[in-house]
N, C-alpha and C. Protein backbone atom coordinates (compact mmCIF):
# COMPACT_ATOMS: atom_id res chain seq x y z
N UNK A 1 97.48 110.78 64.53
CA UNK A 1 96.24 110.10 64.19
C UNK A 1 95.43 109.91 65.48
N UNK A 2 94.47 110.50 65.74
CA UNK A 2 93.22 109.89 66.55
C UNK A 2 92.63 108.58 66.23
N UNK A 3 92.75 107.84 67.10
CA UNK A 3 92.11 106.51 66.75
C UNK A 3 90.84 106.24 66.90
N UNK A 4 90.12 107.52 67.25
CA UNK A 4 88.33 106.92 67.68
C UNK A 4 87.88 107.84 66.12
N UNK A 5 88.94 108.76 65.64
CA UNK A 5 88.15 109.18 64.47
C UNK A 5 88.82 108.25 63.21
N UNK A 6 90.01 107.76 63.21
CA UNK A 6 89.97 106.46 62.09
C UNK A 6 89.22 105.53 62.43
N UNK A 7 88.94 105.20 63.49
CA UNK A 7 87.95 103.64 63.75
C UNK A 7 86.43 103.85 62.98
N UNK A 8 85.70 105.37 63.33
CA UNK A 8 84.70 105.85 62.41
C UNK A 8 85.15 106.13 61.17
N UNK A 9 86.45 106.35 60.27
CA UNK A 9 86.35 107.11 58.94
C UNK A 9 86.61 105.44 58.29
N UNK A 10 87.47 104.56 58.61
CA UNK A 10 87.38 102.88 58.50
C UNK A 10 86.33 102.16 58.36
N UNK A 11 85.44 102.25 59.16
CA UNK A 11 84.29 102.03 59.58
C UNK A 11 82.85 102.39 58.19
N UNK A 12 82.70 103.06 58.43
CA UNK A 12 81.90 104.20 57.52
C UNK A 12 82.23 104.91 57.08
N UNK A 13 83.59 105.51 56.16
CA UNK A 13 83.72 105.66 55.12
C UNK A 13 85.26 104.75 54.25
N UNK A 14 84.65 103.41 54.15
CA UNK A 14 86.21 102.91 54.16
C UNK A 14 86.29 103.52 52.67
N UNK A 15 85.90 103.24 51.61
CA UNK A 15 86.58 104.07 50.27
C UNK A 15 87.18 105.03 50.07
N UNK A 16 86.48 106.35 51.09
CA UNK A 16 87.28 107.58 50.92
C UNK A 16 88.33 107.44 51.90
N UNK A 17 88.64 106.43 53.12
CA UNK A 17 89.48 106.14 53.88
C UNK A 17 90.87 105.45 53.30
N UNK A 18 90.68 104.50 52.33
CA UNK A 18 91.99 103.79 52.28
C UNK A 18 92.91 104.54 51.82
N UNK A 19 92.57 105.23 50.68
CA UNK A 19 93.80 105.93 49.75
C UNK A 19 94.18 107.00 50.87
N UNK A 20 93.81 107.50 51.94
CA UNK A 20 94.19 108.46 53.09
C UNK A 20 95.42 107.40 53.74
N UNK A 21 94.95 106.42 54.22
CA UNK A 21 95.87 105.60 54.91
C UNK A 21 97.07 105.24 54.03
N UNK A 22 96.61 104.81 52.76
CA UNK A 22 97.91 104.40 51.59
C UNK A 22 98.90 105.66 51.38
N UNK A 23 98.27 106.41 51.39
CA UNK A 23 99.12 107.90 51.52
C UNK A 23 100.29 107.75 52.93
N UNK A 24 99.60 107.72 53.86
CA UNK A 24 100.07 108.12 55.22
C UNK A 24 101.84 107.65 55.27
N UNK A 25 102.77 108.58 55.71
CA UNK A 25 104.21 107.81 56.23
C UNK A 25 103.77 107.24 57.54
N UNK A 26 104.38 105.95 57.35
CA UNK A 26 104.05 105.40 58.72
C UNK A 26 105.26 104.22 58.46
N UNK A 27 105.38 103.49 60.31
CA UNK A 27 105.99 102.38 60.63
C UNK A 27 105.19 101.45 61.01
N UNK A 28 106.00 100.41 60.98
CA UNK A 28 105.35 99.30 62.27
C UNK A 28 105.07 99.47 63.44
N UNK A 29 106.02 100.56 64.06
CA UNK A 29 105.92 100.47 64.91
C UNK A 29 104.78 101.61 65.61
N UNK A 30 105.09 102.61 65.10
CA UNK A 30 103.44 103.34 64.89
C UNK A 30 102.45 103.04 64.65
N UNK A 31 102.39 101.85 63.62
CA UNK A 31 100.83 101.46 63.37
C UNK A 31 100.69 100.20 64.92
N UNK A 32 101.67 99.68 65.69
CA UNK A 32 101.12 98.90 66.36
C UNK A 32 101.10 99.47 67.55
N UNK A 33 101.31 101.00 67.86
CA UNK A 33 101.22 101.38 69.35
C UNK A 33 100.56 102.22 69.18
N UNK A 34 100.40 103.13 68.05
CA UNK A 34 99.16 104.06 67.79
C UNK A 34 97.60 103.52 67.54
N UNK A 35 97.26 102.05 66.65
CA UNK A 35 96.39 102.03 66.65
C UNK A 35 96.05 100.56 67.40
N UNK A 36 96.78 99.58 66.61
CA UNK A 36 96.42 98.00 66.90
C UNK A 36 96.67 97.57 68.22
N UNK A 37 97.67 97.91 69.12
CA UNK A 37 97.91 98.15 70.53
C UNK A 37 96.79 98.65 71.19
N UNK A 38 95.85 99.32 70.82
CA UNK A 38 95.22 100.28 71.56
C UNK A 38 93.71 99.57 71.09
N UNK A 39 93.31 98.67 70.01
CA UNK A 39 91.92 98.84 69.15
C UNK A 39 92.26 96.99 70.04
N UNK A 40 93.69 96.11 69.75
CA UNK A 40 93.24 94.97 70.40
C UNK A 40 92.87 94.75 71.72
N UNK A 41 93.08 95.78 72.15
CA UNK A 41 92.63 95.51 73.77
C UNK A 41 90.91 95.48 74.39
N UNK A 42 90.20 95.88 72.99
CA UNK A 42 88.84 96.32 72.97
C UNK A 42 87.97 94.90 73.24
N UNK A 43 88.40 93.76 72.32
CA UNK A 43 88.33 92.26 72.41
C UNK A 43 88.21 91.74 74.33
N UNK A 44 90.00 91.87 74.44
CA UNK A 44 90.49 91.27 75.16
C UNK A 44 89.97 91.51 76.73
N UNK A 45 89.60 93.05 76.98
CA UNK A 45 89.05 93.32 77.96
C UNK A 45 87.23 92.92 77.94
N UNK A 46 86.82 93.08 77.07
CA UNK A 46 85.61 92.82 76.72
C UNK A 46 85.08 91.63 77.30
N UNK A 47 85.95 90.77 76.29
CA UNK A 47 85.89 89.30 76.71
C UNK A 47 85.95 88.35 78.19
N UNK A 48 87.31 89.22 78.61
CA UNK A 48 87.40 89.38 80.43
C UNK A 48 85.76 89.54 81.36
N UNK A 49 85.67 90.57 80.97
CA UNK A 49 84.41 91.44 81.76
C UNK A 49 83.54 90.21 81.72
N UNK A 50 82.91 90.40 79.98
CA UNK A 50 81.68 88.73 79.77
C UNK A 50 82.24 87.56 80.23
N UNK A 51 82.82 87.30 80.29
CA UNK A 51 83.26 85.63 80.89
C UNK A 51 83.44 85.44 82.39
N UNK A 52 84.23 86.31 83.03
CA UNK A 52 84.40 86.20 84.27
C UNK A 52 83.14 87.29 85.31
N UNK A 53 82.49 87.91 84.75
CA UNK A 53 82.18 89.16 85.51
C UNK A 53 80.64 88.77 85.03
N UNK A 54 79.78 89.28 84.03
CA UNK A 54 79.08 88.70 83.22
C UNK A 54 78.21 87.57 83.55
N UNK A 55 78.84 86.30 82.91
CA UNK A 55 79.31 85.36 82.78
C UNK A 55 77.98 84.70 81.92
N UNK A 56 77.73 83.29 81.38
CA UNK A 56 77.13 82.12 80.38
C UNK A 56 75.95 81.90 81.10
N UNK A 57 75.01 81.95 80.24
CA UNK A 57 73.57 81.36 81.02
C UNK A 57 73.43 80.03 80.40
N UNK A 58 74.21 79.08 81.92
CA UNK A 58 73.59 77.74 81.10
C UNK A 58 72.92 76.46 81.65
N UNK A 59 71.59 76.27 81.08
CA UNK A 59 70.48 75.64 81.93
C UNK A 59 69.58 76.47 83.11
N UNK A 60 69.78 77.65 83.24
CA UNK A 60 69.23 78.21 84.11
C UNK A 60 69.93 79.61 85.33
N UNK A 61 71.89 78.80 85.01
CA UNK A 61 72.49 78.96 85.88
C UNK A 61 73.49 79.90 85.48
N UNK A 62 74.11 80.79 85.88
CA UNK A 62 75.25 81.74 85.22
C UNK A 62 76.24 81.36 85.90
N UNK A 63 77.56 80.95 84.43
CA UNK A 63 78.66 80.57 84.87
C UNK A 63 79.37 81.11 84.13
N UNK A 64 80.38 81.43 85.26
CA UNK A 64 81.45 82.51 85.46
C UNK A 64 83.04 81.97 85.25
N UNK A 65 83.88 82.16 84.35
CA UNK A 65 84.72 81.59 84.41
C UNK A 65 85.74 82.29 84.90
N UNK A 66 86.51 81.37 86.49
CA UNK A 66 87.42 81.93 87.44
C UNK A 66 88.41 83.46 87.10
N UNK A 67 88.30 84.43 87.96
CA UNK A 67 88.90 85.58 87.70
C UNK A 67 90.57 85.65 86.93
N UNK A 68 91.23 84.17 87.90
CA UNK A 68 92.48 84.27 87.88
C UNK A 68 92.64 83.45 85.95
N UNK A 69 91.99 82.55 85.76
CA UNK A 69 92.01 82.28 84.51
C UNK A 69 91.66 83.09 83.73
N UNK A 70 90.09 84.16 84.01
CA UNK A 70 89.72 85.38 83.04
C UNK A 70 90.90 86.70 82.79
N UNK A 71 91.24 86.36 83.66
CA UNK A 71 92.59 87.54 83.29
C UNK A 71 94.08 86.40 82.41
N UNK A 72 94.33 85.67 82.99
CA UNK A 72 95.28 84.64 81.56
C UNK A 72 94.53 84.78 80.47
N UNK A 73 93.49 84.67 80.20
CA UNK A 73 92.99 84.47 78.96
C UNK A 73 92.91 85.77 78.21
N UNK A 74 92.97 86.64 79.08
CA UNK A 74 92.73 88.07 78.41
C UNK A 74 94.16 88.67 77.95
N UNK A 75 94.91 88.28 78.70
CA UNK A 75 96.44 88.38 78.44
C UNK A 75 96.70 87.90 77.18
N UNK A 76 96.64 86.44 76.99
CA UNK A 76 97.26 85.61 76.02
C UNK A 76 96.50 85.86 74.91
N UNK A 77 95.07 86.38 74.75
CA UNK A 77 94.09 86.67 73.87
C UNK A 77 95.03 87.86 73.34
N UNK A 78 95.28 88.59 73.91
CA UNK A 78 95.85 90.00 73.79
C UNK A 78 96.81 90.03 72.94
N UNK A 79 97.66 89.28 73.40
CA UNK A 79 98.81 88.73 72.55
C UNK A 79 98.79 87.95 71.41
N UNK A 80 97.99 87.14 71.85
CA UNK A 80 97.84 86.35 70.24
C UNK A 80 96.81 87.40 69.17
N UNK A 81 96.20 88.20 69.53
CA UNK A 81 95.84 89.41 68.27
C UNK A 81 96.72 90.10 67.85
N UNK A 82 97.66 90.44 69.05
CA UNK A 82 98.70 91.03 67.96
C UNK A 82 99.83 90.40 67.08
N UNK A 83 100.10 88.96 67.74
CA UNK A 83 100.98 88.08 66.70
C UNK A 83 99.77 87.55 65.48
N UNK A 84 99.04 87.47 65.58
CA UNK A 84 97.66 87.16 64.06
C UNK A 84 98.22 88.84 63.15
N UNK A 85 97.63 89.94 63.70
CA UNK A 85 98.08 91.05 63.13
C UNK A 85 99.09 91.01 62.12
N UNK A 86 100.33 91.02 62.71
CA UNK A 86 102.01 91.04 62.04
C UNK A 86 101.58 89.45 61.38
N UNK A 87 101.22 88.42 61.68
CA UNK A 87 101.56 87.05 60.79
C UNK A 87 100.79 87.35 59.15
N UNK A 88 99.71 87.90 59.27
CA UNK A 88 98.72 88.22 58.40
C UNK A 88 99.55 89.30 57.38
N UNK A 89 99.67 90.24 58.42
CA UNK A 89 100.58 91.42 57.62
C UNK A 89 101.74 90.57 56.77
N UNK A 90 103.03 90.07 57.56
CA UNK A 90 103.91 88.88 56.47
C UNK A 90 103.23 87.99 55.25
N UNK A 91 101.88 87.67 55.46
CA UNK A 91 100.98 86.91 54.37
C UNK A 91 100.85 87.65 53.37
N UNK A 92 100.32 88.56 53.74
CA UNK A 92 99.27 89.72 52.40
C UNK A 92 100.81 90.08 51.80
N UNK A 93 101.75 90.58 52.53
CA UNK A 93 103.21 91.19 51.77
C UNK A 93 103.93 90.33 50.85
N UNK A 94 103.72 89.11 51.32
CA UNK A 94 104.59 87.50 50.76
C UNK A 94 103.60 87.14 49.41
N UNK A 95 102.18 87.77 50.12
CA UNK A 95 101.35 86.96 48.61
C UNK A 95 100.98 88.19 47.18
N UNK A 96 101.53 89.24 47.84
CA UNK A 96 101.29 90.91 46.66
C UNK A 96 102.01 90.30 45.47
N UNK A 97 102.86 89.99 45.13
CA UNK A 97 103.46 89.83 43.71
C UNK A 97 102.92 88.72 42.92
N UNK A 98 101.99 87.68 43.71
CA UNK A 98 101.08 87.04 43.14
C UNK A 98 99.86 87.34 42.44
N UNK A 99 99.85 88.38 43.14
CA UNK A 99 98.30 89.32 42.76
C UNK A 99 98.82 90.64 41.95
N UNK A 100 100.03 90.39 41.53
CA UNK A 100 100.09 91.61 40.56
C UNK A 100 99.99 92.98 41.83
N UNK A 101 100.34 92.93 42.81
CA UNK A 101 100.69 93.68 44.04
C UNK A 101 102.06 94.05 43.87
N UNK A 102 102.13 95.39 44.62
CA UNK A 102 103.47 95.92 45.07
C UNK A 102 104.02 95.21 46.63
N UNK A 103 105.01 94.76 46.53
CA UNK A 103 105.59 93.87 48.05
C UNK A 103 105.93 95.35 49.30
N UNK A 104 105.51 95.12 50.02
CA UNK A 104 105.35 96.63 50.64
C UNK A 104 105.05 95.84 52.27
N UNK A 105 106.08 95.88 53.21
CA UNK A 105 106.05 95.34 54.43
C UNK A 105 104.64 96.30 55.67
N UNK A 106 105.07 97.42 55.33
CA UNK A 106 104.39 98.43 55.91
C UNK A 106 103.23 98.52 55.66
N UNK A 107 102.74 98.73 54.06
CA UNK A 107 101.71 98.56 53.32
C UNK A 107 100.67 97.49 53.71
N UNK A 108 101.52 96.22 54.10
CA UNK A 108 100.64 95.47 54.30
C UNK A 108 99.90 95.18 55.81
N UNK A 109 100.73 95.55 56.63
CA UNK A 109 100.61 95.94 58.32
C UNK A 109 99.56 97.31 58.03
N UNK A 110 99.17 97.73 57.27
CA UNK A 110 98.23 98.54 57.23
C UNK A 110 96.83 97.94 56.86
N UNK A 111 97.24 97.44 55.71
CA UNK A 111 95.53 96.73 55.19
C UNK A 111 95.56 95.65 56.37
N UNK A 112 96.17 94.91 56.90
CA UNK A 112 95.71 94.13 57.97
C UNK A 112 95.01 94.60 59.07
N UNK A 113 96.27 95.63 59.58
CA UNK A 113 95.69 96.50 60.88
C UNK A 113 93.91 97.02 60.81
N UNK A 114 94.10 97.60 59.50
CA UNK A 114 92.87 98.70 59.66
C UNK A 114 91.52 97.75 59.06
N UNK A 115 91.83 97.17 58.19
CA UNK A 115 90.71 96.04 58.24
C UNK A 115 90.32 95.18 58.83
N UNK A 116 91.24 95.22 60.09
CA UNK A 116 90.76 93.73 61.27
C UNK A 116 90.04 95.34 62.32
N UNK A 117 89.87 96.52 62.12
CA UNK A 117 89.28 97.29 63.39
C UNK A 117 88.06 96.88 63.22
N UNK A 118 87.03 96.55 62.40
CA UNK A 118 85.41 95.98 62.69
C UNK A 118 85.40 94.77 63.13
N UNK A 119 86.52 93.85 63.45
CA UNK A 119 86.21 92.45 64.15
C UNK A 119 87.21 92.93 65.51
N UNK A 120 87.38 94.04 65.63
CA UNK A 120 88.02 94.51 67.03
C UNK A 120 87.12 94.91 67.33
N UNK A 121 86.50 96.08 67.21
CA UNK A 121 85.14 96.83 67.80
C UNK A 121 84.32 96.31 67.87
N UNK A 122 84.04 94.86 67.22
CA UNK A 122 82.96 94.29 67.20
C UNK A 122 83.01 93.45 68.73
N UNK A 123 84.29 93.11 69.34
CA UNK A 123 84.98 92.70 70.50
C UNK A 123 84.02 92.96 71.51
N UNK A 124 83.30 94.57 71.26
CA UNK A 124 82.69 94.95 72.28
C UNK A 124 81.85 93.88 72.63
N UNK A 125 81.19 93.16 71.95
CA UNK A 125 79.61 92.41 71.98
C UNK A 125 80.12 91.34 72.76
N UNK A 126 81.83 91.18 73.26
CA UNK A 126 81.85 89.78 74.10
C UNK A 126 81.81 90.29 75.58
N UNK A 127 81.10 91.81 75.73
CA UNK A 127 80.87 91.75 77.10
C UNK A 127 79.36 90.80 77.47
N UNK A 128 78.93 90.99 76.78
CA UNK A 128 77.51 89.75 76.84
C UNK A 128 77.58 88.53 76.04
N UNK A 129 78.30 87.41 76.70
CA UNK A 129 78.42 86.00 75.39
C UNK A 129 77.30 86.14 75.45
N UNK A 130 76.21 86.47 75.25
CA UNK A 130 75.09 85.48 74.49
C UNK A 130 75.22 86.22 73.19
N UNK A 131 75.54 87.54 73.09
CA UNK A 131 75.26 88.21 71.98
C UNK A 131 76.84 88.19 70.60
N UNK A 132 77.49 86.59 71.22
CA UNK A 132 78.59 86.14 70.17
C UNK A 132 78.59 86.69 68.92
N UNK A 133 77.15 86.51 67.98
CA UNK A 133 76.56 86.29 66.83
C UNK A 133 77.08 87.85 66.04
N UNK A 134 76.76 88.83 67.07
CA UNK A 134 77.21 90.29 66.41
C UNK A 134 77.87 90.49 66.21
N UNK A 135 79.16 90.08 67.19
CA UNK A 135 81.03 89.98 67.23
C UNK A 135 81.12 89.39 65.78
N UNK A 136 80.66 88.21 65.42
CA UNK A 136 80.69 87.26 64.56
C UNK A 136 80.62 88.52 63.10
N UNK A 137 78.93 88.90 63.62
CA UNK A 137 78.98 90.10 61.96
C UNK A 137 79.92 91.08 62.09
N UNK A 138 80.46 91.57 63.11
CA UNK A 138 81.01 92.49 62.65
C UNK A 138 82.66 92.43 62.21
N UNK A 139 82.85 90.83 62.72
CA UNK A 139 83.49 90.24 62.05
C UNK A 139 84.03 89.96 60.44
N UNK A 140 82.72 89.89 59.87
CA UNK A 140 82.57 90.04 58.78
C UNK A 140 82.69 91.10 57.89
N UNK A 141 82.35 92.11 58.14
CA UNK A 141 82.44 93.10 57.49
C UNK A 141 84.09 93.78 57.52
N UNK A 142 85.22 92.72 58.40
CA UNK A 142 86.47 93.18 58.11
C UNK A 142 86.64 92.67 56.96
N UNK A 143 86.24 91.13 56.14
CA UNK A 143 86.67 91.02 55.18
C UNK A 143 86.04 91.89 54.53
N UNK A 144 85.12 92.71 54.32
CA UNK A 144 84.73 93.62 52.98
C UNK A 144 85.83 94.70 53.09
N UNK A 145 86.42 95.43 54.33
CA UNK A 145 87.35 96.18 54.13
C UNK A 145 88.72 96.05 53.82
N UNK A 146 88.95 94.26 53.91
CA UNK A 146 90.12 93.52 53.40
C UNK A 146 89.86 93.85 51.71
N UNK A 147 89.01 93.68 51.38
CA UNK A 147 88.62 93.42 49.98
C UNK A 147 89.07 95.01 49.53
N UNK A 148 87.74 96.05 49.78
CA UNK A 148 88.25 97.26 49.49
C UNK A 148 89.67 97.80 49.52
N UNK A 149 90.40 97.08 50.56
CA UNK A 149 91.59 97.83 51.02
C UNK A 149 92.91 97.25 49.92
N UNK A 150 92.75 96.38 49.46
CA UNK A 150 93.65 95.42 48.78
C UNK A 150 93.90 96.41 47.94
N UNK A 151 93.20 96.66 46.75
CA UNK A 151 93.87 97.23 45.69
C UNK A 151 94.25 98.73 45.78
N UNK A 152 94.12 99.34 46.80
CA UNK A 152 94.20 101.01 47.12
C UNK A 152 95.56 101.17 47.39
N UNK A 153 95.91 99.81 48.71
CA UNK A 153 96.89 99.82 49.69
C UNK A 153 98.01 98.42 48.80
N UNK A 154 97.77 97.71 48.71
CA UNK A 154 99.22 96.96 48.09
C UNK A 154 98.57 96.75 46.27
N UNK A 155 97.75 97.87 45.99
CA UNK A 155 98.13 98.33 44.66
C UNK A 155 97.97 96.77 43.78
N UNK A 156 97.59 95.86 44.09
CA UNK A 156 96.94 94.91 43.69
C UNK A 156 95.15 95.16 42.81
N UNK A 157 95.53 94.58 41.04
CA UNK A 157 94.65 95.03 40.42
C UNK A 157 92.42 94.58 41.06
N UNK A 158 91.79 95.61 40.82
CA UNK A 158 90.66 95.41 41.43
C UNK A 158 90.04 93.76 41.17
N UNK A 159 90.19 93.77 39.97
CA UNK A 159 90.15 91.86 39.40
C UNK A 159 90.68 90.71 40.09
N UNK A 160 91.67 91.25 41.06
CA UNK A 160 92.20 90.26 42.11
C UNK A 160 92.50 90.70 43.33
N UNK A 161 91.42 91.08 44.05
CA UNK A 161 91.10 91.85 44.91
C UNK A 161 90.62 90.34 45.92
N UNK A 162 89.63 89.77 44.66
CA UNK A 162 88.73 88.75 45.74
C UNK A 162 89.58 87.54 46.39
N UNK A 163 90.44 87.02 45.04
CA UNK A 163 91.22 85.82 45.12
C UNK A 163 92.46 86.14 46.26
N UNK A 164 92.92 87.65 46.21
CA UNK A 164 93.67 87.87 46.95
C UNK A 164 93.42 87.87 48.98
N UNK A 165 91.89 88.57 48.82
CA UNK A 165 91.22 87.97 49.84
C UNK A 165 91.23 86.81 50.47
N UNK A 166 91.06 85.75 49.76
CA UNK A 166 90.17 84.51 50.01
C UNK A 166 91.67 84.00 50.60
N UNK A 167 92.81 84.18 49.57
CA UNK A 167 94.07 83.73 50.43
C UNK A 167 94.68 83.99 51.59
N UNK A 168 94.32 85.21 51.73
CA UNK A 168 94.63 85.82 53.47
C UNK A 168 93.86 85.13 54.20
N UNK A 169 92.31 85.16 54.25
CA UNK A 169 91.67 84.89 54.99
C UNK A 169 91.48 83.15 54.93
N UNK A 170 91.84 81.97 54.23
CA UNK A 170 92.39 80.85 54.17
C UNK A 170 94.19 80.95 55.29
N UNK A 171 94.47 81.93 54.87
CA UNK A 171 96.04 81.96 56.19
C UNK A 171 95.20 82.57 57.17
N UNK A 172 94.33 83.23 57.55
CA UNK A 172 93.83 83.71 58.59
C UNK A 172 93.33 82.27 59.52
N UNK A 173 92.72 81.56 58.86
CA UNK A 173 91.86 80.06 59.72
C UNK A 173 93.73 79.30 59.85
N UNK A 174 94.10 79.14 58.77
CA UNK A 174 95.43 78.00 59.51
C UNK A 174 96.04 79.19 60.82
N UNK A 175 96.43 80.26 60.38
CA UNK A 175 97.51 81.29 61.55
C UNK A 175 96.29 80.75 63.09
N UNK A 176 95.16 81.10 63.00
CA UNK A 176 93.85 80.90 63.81
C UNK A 176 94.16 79.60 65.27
N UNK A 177 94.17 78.31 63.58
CA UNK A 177 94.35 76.68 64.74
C UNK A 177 95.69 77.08 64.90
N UNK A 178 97.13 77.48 64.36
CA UNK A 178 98.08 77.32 65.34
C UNK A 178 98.15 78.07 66.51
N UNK A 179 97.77 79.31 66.40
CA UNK A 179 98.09 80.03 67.18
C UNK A 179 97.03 79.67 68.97
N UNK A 180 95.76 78.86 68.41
CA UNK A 180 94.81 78.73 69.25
C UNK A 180 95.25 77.76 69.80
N UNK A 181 95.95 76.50 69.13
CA UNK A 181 96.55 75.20 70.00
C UNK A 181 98.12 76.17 70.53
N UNK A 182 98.69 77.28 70.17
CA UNK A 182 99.83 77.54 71.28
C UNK A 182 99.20 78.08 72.66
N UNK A 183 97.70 78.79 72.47
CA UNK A 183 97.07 79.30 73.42
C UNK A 183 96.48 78.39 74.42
N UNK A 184 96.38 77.12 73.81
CA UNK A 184 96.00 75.90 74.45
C UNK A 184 96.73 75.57 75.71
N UNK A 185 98.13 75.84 75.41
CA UNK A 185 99.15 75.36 76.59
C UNK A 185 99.34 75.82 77.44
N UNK A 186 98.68 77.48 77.55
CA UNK A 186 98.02 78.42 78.51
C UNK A 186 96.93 78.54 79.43
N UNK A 187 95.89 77.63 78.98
CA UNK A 187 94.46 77.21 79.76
C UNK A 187 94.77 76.00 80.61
């Protein structure tokens, strides 16, 4: 798999994309060194660059937050996308038989993976914090590929596509504050 041509066929064409991916033999461990290994770092360096390099226009003044902290933060950022990844993936797999879903470990490390790549790429936009707001949309548009991806990939009926959504992304904000207060003990 090329990952700059799934990030475009994900991207802009997710319909004819999922049932390609639901097809695919794959592992965990492939999907996290072939793609999510490689797509979270897009954030994490990003974020580095804008914060420390960059840096906040505020009141007049650009502030830069210290190199040696901009690199911890890019680290632990790093890491905590990929433990959100796999926690999310355990969610969507734990919550499929609720939704009339097939329980599918792999399956679900897929619709996570490949529907969080538009709030990865969107990562790019934290080389300029001022331009948060875009990160933010393109943020958004992972849940539409959460949505699409649900019933292709853990075979969950289209009728509970949304509800099945709304529950990931409700474990997405709690996984979010814990994982952000463990990141806390790092700053």
């Amino acid at each position: 798999m090329v990952v700059v041509q799934r990030v475009k066929d994900i991207l802009l064409r997710p319909k004819q994309t999922w049932p390609l991916i639901a097809a695919e033999e794959s592992d965990i461990t492939t999907i996290y060194t072939q793609y999510v290994m490689i797509l979270a770092l897009v954030p994490a360096i990003a974020g580095f660059i804008g914060m420390s390099l960059v840096g906040i226009n505020v009141a007049g003044q650009t502030v830069l937050v210290p190199l040696f902290s901009g690199v911890l933060n890019m680290v632990v950022s790093y890491v905590m996308s990929l433990l959100m990844i796999y926690a999310l993936a355990l969610l969507a797999d734990r919550l499929a038989p609720n939704f009339s879903g097939e329980k599918n470990l792999v399956a679900a490390l897929k619709l996570i993976a490949y529907s969080s790549t538009s709030g990865m790429v969107g990562g790019l936009f934290s080389l300029f914090p001022s331009f948060w707001f875009l990160g933010f949309a393109a943020s958004l548009y992972s849940l539409y590929l959460l949505f699409t991806g649900i019933p292709v990939v853990m075979k969950s009926p289209r009728e509970k596509a949304l509800p099945y959504t709304a529950f990931i992304v409700v474990g997405a904000l709690i996984a979010s504050i814990v994982l952000g207060l463990i990141s806390a003990i790092f700053h």
